[in-house]
PDB file of N, CA and C in Angstrom:
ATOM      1  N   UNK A   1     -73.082  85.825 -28.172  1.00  0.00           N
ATOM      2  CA  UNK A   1     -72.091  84.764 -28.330  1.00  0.00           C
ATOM      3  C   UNK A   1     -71.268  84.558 -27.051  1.00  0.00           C
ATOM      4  N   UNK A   2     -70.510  85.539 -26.467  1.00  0.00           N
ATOM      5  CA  UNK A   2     -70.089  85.275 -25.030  1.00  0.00           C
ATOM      6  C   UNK A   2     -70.913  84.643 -24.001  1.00  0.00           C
ATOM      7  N   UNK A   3     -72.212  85.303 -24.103  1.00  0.00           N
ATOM      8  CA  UNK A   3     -73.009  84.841 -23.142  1.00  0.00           C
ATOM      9  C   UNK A   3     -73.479  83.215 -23.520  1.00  0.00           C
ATOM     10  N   UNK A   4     -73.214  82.540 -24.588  1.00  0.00           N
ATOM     11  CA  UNK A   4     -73.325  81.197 -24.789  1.00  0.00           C
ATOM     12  C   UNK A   4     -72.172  80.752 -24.015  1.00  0.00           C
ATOM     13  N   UNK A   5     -70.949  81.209 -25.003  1.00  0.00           N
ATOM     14  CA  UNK A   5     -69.822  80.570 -24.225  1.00  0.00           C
ATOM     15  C   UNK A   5     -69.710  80.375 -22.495  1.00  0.00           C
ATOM     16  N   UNK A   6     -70.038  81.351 -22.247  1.00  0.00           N
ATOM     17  CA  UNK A   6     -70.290  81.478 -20.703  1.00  0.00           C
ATOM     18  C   UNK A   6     -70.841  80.349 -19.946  1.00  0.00           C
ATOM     19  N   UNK A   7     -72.036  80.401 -20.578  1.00  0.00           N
ATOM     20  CA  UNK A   7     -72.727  79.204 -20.230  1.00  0.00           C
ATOM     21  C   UNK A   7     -72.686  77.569 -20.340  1.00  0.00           C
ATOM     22  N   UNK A   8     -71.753  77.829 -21.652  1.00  0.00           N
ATOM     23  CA  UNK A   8     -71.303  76.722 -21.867  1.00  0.00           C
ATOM     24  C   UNK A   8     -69.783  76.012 -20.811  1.00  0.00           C
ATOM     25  N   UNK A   9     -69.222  77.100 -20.566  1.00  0.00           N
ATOM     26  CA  UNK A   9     -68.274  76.617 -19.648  1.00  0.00           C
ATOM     27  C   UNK A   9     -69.128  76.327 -17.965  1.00  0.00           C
ATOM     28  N   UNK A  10     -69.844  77.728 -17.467  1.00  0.00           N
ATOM     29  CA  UNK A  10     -70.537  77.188 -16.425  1.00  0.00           C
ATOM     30  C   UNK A  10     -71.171  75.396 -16.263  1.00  0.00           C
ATOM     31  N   UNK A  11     -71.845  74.987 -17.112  1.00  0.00           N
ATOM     32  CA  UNK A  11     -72.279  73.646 -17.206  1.00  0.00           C
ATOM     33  C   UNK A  11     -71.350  72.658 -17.388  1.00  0.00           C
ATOM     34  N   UNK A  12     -70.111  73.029 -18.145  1.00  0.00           N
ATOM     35  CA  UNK A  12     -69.197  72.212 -18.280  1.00  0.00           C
ATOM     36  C   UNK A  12     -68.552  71.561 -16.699  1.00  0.00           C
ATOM     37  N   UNK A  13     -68.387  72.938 -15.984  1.00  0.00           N
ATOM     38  CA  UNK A  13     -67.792  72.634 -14.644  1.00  0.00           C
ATOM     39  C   UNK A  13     -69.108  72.616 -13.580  1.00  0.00           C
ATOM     40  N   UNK A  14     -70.144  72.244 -13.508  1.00  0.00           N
ATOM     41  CA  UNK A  14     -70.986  71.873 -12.876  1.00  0.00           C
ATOM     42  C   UNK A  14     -71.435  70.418 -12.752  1.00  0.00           C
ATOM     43  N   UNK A  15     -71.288  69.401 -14.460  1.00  0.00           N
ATOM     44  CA  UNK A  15     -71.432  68.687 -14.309  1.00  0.00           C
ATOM     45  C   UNK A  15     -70.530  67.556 -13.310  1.00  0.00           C
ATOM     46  N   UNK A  16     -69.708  67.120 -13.404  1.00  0.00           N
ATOM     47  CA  UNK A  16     -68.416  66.419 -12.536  1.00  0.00           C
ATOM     48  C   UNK A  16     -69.319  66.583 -11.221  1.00  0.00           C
ATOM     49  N   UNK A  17     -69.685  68.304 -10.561  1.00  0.00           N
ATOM     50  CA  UNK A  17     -69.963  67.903  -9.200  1.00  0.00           C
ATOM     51  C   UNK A  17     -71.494  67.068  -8.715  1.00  0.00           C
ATOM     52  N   UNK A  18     -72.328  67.411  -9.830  1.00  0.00           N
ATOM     53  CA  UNK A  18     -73.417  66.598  -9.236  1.00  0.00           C
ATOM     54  C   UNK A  18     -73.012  64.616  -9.956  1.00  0.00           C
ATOM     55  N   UNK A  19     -72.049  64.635 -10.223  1.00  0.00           N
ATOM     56  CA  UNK A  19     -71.868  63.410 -10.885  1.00  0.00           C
ATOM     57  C   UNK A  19     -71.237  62.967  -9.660  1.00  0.00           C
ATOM     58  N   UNK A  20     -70.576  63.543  -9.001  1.00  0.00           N
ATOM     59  CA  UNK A  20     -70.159  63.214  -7.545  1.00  0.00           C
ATOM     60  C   UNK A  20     -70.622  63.063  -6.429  1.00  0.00           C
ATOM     61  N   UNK A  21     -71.942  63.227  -6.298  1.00  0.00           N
ATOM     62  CA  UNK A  21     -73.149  63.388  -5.046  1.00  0.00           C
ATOM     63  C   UNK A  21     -73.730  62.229  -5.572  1.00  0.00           C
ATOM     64  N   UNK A  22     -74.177  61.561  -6.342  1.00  0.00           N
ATOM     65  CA  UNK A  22     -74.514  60.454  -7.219  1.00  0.00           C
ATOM     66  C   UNK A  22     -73.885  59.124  -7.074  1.00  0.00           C
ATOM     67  N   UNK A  23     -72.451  59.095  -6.445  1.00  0.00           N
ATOM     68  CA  UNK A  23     -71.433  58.105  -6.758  1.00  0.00           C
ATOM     69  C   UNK A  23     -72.280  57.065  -5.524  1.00  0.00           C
ATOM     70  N   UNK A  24     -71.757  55.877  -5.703  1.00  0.00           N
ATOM     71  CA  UNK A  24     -72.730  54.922  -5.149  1.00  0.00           C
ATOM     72  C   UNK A  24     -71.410  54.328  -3.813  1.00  0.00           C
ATOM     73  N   UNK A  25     -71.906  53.821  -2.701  1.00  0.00           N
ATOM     74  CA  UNK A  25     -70.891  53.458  -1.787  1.00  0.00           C
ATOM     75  C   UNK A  25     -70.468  52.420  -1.949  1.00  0.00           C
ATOM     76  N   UNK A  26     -69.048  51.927  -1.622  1.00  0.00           N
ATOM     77  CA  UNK A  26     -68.561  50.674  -2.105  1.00  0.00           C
ATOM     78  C   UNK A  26     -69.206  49.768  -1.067  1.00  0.00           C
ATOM     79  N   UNK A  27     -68.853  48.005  -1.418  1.00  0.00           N
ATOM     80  CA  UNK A  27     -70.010  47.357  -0.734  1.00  0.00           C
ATOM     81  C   UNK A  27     -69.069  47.299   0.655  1.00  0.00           C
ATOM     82  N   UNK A  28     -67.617  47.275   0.499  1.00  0.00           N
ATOM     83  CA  UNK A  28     -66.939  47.564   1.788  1.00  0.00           C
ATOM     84  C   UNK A  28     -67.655  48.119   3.035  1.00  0.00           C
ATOM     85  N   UNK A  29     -67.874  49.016   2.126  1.00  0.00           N
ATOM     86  CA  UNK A  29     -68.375  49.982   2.654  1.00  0.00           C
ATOM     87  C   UNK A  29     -69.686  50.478   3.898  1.00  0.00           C
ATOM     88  N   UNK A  30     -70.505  49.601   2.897  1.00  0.00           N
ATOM     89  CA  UNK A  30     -72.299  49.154   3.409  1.00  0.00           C
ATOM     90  C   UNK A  30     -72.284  47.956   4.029  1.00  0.00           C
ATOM     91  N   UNK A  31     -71.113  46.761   3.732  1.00  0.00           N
ATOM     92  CA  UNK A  31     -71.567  45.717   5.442  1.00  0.00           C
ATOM     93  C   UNK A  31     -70.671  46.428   6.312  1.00  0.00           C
ATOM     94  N   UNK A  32     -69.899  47.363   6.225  1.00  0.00           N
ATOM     95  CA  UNK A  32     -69.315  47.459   7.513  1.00  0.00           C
ATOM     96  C   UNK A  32     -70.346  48.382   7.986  1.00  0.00           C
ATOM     97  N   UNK A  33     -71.118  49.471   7.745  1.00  0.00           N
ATOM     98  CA  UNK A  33     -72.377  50.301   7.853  1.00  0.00           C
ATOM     99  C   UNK A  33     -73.276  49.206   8.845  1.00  0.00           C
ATOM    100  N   UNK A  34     -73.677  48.438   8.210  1.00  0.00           N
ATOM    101  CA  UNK A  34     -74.791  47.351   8.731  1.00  0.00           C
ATOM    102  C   UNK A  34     -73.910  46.134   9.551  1.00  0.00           C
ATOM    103  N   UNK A  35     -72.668  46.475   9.874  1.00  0.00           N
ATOM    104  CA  UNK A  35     -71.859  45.385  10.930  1.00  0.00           C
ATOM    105  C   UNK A  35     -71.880  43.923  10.427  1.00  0.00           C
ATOM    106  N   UNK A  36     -72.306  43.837   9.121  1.00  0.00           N
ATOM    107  CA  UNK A  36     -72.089  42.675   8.111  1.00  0.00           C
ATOM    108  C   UNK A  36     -70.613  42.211   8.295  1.00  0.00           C
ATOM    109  N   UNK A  37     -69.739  43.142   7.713  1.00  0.00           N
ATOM    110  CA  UNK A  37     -68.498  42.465   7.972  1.00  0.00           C
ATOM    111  C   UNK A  37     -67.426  41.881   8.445  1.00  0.00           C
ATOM    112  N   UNK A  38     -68.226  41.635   9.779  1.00  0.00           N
ATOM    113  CA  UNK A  38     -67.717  41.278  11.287  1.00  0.00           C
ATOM    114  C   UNK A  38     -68.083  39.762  10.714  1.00  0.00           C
ATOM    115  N   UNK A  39     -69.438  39.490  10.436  1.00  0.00           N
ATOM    116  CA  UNK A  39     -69.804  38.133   9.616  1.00  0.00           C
ATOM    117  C   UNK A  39     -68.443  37.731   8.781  1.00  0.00           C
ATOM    118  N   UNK A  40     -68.851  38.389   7.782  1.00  0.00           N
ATOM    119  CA  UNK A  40     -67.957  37.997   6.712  1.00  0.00           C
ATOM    120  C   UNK A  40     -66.205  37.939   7.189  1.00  0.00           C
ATOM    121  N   UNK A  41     -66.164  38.472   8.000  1.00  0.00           N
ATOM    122  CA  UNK A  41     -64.361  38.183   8.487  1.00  0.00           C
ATOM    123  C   UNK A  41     -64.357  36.740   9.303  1.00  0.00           C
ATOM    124  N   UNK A  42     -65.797  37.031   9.906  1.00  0.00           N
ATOM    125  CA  UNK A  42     -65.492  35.536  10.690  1.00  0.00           C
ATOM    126  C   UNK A  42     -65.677  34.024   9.662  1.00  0.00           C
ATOM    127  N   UNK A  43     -66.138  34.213   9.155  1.00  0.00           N
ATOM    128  CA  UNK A  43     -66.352  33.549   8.195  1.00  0.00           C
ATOM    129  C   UNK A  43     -65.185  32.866   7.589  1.00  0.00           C
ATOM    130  N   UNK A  44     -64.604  33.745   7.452  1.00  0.00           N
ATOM    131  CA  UNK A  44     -63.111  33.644   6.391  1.00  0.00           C
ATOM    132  C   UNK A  44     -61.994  32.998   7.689  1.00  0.00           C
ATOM    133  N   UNK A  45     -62.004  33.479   8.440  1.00  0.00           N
ATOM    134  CA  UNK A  45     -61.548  33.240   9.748  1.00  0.00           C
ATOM    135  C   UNK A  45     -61.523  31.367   9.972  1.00  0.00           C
ATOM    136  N   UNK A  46     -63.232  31.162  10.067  1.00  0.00           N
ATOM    137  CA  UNK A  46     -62.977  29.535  10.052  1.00  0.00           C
ATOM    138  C   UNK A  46     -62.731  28.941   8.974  1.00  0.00           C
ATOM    139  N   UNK A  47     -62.814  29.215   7.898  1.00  0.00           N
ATOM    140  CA  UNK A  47     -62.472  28.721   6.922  1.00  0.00           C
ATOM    141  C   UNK A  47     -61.023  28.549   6.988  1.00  0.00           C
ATOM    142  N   UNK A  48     -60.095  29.093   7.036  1.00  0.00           N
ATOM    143  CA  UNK A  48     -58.841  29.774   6.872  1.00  0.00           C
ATOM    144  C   UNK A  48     -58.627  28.275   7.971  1.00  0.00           C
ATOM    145  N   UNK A  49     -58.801  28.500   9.524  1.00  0.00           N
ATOM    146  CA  UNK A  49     -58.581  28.111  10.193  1.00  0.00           C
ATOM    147  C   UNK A  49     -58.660  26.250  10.335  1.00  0.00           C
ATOM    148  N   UNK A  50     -59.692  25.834   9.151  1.00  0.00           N
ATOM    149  CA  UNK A  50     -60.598  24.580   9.174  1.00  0.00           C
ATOM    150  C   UNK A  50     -59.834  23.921   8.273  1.00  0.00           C
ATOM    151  N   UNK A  51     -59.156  24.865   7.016  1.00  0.00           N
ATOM    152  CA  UNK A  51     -58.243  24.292   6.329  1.00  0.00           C
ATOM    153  C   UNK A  51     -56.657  23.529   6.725  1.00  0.00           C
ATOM    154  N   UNK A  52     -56.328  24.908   7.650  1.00  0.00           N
ATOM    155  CA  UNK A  52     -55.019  24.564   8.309  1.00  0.00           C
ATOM    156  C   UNK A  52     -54.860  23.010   9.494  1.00  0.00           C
ATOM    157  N   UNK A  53     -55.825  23.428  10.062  1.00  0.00           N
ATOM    158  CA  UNK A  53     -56.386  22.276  10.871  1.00  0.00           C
ATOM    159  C   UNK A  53     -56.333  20.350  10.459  1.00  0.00           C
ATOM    160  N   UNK A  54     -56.780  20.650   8.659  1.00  0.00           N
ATOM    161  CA  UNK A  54     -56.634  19.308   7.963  1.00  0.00           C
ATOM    162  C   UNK A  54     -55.654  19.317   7.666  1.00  0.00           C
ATOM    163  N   UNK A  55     -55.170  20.227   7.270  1.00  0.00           N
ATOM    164  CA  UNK A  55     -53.617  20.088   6.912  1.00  0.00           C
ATOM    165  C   UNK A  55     -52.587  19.596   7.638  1.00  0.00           C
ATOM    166  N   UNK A  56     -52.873  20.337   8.895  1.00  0.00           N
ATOM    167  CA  UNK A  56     -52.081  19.689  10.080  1.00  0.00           C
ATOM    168  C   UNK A  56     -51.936  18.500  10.083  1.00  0.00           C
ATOM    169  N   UNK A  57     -53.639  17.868  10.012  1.00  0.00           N
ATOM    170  CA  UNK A  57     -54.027  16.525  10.303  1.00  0.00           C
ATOM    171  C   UNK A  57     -53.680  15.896   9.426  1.00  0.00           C
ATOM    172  N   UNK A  58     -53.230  15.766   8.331  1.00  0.00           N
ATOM    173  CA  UNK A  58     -52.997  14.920   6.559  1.00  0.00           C
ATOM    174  C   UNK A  58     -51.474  15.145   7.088  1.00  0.00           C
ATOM    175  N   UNK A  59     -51.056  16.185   7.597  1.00  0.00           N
ATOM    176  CA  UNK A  59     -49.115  15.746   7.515  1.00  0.00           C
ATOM    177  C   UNK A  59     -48.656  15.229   8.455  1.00  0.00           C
ATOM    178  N   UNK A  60     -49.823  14.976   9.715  1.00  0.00           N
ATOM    179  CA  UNK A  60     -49.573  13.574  10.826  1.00  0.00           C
ATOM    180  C   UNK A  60     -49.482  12.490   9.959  1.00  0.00           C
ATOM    181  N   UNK A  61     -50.868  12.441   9.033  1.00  0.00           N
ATOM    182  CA  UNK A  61     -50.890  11.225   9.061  1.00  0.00           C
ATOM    183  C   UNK A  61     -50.231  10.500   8.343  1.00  0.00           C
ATOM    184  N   UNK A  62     -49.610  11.217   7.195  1.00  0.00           N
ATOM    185  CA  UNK A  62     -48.243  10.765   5.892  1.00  0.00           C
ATOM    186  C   UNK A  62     -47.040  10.766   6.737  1.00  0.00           C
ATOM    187  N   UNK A  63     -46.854  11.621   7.811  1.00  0.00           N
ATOM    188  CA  UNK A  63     -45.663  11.660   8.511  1.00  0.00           C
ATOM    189  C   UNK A  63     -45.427   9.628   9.181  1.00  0.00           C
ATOM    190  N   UNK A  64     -46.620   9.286   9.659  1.00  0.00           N
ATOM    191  CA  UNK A  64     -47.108   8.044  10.329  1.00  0.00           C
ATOM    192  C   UNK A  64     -46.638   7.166   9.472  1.00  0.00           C
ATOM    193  N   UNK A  65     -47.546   7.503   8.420  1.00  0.00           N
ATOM    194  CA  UNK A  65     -47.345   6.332   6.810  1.00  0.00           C
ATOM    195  C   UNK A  65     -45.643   6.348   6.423  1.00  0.00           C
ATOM    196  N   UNK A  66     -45.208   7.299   6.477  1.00  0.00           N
ATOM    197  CA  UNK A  66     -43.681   7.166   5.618  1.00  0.00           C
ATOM    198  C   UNK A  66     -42.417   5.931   6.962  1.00  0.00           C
ATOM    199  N   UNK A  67     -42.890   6.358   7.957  1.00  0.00           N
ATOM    200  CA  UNK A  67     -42.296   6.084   9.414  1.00  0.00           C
ATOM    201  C   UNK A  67     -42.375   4.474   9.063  1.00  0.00           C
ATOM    202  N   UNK A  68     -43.680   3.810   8.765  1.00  0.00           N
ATOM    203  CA  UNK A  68     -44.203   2.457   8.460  1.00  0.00           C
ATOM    204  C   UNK A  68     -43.413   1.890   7.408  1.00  0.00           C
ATOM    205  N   UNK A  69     -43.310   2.752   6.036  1.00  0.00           N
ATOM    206  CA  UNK A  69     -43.039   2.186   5.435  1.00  0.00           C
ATOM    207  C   UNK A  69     -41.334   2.057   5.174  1.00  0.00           C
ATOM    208  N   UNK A  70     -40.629   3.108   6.058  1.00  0.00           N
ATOM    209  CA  UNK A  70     -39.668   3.173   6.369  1.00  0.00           C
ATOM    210  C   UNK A  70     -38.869   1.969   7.375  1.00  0.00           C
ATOM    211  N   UNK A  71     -40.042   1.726   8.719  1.00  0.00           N
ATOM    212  CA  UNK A  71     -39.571   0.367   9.293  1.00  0.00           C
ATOM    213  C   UNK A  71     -39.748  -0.926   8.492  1.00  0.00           C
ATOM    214  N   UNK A  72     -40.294  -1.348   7.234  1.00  0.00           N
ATOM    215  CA  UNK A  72     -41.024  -2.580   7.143  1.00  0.00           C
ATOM    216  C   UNK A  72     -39.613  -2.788   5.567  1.00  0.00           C
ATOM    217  N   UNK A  73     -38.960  -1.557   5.305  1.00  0.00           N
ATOM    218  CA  UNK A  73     -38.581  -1.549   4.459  1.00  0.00           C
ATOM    219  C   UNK A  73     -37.020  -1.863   4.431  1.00  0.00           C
TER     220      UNK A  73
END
């Protein structure tokens, strides 16, 4: 009977560690591995950048429009 128990605790605390050699890498993880995420930042980068850009450009151009309708008014 001890020698069950025994065993039963040995396996108890064995499992966790091979459950830990097993664990899978985050994907963070694997494009920065494969220099993927140099992509993916740039990416976000023009995007980010392509947005601001129209934005800029749309509050010229309402800035223009209000100016117009401000002189005619």
């Amino acid at each position: 009977m001890p020698r069950t128990i025994a065993l039963l605790v040995l396996l108890c605390t064995c499992v966790p560690a091979l459950a830990q050699e097993a664990a899978v890498e985050p994907p963070a993880d694997f494009m920065r591995s494969i220099g993927k995420i140099y992509v993916v930042v740039a990416v976000i980068v023009v995007v980010f950048l392509g947005l601001a850009f129209y934005l800029w450009r749309l509050d010229r151009r309402l800035t223009i429009i209000e100016n117009q309708i401000e002189d005619h008014a």
